[in-house]
N, C-alpha and C. Protein backbone atom coordinates (compact mmCIF):
# COMPACT_ATOMS: atom_id res chain seq x y z
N UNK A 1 3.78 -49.29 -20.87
CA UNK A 1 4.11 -47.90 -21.06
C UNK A 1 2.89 -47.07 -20.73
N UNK A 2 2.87 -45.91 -20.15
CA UNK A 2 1.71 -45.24 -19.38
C UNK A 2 2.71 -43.53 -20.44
N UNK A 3 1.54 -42.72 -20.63
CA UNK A 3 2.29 -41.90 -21.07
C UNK A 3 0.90 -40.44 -20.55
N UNK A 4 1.68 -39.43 -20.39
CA UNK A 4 1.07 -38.38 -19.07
C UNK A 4 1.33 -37.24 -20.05
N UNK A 5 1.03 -36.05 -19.54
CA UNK A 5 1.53 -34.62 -19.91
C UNK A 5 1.69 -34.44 -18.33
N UNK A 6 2.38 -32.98 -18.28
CA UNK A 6 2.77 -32.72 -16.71
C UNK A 6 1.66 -31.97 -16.27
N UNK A 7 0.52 -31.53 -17.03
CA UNK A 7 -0.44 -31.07 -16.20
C UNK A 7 -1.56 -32.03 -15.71
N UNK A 8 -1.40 -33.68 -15.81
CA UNK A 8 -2.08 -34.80 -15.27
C UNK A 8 -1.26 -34.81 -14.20
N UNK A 9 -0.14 -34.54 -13.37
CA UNK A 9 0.36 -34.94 -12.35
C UNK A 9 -0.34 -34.38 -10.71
N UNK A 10 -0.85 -35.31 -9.88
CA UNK A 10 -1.21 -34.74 -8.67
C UNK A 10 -0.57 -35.09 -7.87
N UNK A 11 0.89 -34.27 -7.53
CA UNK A 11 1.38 -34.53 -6.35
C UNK A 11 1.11 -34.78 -5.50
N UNK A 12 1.87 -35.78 -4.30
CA UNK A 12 1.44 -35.65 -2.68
C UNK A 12 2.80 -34.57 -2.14
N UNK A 13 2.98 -34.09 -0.78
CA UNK A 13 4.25 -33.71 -0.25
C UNK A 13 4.76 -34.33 -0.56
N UNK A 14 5.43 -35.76 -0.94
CA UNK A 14 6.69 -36.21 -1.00
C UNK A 14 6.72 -37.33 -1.78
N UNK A 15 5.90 -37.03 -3.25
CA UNK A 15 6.12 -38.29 -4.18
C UNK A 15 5.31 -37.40 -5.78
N UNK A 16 6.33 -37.32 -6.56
CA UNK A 16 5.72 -36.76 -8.07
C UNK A 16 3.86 -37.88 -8.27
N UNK A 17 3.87 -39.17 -7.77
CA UNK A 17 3.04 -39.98 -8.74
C UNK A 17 2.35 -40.81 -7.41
N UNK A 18 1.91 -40.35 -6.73
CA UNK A 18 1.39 -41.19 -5.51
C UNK A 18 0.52 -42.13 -6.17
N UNK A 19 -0.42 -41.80 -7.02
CA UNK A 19 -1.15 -42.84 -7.32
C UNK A 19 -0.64 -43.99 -7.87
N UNK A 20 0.22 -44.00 -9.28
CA UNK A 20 0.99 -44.40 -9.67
C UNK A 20 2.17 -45.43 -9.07
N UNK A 21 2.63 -45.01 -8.08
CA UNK A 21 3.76 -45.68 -7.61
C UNK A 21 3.60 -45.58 -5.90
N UNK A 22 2.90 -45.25 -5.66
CA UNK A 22 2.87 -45.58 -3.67
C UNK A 22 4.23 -45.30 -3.12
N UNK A 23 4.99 -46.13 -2.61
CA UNK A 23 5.76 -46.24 -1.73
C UNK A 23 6.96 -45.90 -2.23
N UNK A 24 7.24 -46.76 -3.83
CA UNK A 24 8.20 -46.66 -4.65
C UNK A 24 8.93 -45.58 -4.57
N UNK A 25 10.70 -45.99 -4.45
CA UNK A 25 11.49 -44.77 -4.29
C UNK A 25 12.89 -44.62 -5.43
N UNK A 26 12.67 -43.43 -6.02
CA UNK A 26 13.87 -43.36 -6.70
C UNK A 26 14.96 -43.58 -6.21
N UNK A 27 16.06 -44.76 -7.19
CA UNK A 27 17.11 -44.89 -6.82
C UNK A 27 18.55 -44.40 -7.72
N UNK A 28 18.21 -43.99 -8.76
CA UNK A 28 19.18 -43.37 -9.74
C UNK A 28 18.18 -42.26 -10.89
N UNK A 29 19.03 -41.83 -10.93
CA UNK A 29 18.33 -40.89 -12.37
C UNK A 29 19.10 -39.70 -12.83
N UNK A 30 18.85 -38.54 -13.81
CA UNK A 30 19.61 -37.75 -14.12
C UNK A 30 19.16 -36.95 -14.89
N UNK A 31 19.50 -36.14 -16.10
CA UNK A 31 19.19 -35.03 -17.21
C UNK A 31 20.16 -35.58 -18.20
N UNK A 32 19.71 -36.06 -19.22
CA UNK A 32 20.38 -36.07 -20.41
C UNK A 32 19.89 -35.14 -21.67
N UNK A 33 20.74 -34.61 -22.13
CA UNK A 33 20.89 -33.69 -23.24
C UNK A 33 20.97 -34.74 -24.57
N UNK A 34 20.34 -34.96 -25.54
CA UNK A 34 20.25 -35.85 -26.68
C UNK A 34 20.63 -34.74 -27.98
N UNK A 35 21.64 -35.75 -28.31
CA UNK A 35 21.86 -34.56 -29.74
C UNK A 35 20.48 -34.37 -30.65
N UNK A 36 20.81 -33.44 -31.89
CA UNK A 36 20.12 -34.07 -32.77
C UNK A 36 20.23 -35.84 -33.22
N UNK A 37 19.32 -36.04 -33.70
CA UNK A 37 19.13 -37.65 -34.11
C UNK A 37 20.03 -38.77 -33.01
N UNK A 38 20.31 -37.97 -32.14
CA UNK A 38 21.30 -39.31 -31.29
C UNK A 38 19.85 -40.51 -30.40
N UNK A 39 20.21 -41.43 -30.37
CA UNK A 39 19.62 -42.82 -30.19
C UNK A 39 20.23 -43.15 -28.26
N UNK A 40 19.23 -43.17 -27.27
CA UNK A 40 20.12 -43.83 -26.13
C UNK A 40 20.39 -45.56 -26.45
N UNK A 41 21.12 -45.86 -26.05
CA UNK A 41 21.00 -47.48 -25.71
C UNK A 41 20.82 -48.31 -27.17
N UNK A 42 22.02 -47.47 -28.19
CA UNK A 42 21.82 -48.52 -29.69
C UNK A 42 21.83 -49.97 -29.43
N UNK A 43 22.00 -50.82 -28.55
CA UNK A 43 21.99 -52.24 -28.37
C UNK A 43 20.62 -52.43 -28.85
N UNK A 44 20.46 -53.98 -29.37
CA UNK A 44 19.15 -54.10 -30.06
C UNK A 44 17.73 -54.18 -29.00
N UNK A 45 18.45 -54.50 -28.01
CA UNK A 45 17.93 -54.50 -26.43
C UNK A 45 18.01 -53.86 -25.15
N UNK A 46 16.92 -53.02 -24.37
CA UNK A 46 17.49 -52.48 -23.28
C UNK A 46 16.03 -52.42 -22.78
N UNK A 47 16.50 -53.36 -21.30
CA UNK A 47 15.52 -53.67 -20.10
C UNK A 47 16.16 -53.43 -19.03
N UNK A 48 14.77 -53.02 -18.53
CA UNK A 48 15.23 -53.01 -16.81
C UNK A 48 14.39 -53.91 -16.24
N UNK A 49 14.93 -54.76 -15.67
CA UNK A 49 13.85 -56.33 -15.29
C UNK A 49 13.29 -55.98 -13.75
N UNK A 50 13.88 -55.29 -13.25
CA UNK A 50 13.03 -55.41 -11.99
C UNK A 50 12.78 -53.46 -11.52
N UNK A 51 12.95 -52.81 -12.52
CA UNK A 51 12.90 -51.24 -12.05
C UNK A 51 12.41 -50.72 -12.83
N UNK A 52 10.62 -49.60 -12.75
CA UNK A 52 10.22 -48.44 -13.97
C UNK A 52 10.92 -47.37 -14.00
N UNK A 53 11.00 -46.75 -15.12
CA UNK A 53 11.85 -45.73 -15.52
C UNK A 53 10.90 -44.52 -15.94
N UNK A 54 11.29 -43.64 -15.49
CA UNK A 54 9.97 -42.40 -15.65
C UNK A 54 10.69 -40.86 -16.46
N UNK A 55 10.27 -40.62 -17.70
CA UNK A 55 10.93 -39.96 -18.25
C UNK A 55 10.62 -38.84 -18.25
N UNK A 56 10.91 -37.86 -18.09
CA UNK A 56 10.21 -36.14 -18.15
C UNK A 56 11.03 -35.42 -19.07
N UNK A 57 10.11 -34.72 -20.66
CA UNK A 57 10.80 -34.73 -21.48
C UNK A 57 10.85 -32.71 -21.14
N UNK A 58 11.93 -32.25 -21.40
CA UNK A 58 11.63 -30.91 -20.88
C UNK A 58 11.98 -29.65 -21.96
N UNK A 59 12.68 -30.04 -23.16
CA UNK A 59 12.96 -29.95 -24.05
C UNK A 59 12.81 -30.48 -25.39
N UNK A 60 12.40 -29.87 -26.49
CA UNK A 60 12.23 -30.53 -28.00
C UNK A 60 11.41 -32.01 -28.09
N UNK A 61 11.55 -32.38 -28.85
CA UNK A 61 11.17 -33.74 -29.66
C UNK A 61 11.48 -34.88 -30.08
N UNK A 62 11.19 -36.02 -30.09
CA UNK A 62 11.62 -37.55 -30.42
C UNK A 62 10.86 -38.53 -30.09
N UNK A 63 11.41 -39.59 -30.25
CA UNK A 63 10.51 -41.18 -30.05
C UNK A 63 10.95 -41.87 -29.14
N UNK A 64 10.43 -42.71 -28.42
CA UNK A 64 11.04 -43.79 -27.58
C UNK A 64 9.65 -44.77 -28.16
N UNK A 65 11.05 -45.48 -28.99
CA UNK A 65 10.01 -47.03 -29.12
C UNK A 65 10.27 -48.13 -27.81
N UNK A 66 9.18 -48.68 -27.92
CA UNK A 66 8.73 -49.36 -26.37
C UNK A 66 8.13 -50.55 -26.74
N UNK A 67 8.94 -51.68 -27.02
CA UNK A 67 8.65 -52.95 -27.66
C UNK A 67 8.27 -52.89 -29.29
N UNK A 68 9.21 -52.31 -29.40
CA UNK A 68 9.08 -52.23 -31.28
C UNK A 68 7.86 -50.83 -31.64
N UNK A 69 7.39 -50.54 -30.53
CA UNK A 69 6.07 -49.31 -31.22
C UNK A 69 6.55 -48.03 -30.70
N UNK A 70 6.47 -47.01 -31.64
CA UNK A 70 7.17 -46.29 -31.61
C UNK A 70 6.46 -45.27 -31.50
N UNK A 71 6.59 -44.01 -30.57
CA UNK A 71 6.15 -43.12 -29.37
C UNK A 71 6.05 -41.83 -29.59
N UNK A 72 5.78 -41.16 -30.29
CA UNK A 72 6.42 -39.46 -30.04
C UNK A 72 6.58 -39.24 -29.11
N UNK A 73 7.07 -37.87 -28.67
CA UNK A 73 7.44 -37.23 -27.95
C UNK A 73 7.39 -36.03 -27.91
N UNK A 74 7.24 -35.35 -26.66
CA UNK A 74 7.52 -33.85 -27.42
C UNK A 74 8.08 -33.01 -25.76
N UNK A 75 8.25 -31.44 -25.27
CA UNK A 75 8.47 -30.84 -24.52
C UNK A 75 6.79 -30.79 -23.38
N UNK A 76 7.12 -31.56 -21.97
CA UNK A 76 5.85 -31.60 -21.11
C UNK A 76 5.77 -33.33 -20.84
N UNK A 77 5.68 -34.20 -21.84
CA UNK A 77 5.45 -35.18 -22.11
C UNK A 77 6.14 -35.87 -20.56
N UNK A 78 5.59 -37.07 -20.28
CA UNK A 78 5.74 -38.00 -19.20
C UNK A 78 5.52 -39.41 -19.66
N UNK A 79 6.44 -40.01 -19.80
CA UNK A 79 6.82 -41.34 -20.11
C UNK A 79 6.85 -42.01 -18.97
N UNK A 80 6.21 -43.27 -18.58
CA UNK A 80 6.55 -43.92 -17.81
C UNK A 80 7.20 -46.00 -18.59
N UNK A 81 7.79 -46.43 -18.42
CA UNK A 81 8.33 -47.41 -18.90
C UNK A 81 8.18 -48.04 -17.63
N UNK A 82 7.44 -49.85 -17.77
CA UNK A 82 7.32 -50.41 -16.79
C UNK A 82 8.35 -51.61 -17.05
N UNK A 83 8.56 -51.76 -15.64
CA UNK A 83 9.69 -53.16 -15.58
C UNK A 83 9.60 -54.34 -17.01
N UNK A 84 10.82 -54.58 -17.79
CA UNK A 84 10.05 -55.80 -18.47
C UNK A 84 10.33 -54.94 -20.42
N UNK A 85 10.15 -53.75 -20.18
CA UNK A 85 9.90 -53.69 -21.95
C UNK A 85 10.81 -52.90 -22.22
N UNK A 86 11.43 -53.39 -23.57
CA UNK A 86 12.41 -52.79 -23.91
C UNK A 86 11.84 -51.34 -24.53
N UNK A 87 13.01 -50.51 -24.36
CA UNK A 87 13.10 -49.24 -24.69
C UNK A 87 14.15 -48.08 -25.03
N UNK A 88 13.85 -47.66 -25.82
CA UNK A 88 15.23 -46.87 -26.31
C UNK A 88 14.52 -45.46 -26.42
N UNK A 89 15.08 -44.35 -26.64
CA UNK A 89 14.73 -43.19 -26.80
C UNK A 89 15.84 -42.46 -28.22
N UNK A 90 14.81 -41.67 -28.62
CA UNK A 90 15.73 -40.91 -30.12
C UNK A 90 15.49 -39.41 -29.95
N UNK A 91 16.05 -38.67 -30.25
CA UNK A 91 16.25 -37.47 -30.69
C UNK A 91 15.85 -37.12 -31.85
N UNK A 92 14.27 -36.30 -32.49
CA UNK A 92 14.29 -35.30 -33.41
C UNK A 92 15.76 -35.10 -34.39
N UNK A 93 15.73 -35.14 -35.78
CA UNK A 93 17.17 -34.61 -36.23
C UNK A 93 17.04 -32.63 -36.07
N UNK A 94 16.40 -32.50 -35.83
CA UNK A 94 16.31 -31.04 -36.03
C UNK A 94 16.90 -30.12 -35.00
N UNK A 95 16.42 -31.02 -33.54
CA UNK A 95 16.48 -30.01 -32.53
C UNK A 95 16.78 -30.77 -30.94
N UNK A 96 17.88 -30.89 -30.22
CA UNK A 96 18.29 -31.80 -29.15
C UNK A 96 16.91 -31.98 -28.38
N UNK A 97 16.90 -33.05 -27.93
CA UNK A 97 16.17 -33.68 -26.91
C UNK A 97 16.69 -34.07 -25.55
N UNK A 98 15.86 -33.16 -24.28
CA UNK A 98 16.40 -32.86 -23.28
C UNK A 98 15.58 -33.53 -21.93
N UNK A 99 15.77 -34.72 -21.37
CA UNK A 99 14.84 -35.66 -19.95
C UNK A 99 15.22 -35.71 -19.29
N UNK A 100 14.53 -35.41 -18.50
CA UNK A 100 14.97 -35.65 -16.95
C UNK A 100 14.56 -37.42 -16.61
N UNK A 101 15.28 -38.10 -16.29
CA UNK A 101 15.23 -39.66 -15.90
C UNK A 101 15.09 -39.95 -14.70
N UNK A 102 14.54 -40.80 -14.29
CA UNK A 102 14.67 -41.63 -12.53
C UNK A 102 14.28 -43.28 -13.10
N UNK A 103 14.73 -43.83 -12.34
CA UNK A 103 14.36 -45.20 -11.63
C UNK A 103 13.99 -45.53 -10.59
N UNK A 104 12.82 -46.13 -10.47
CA UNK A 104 12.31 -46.54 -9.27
C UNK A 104 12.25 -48.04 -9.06
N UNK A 105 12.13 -48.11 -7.95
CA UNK A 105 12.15 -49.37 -7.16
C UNK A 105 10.91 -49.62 -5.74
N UNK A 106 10.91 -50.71 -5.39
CA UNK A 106 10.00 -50.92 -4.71
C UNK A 106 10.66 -50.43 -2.92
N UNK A 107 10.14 -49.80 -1.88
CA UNK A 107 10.92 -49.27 -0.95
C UNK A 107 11.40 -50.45 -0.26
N UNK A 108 12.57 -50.74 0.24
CA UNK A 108 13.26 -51.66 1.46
C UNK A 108 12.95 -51.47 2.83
């Protein structure tokens, strides 16, 4: 787990994390809206075995525990989750929690 604010990011033209990830190209991702206290992925387990997941939190507050250790969060924050460790994300009870998600992969 690598964890950023968005004013550590040095773009290139055509990659959020050049240093970070080189070549690597997003292949899915999205915006999820998290209730209060809602939990992604209640299974006791959730991996991605061969893809990092890069979280951009853009809204409110919560945790993503990341092999049992557990993370704050807050609005700015940059999560990166590497292939391999489980991870879940929670919602603040107070106030929704709002990320922007991708998955990356290695380029073909």
């Amino acid at each position: 787990m690598k964890r950023l604010r968005l004013t550590d990011l040095t773009p290139s033209d055509t990659r959020l994390f050049p240093a970070l990830f080189g070549e690597m190209i997003i292949v899915h991702g999205g915006i999820y809206c998290f209730k209060p206290g809602e939990t992604a992925h209640p299974e006791p387990r959730h991996v991605h075995e061969d893809a990092d997941e890069v979280f951009i939190f853009i809204q409110g507050k919560g945790v993503v525990p990341i092999d049992g250790v557990e993370h704050l969060v807050e609005t700015g924050d940059v999560v990166i989750v590497e292939a391999g460790e489980d991870h879940h994300t929670r919602s603040s009870v107070d106030f929704p929690l709002v990320a922007a998600w991708y998955m990356l992969e290695a380029k073909k």
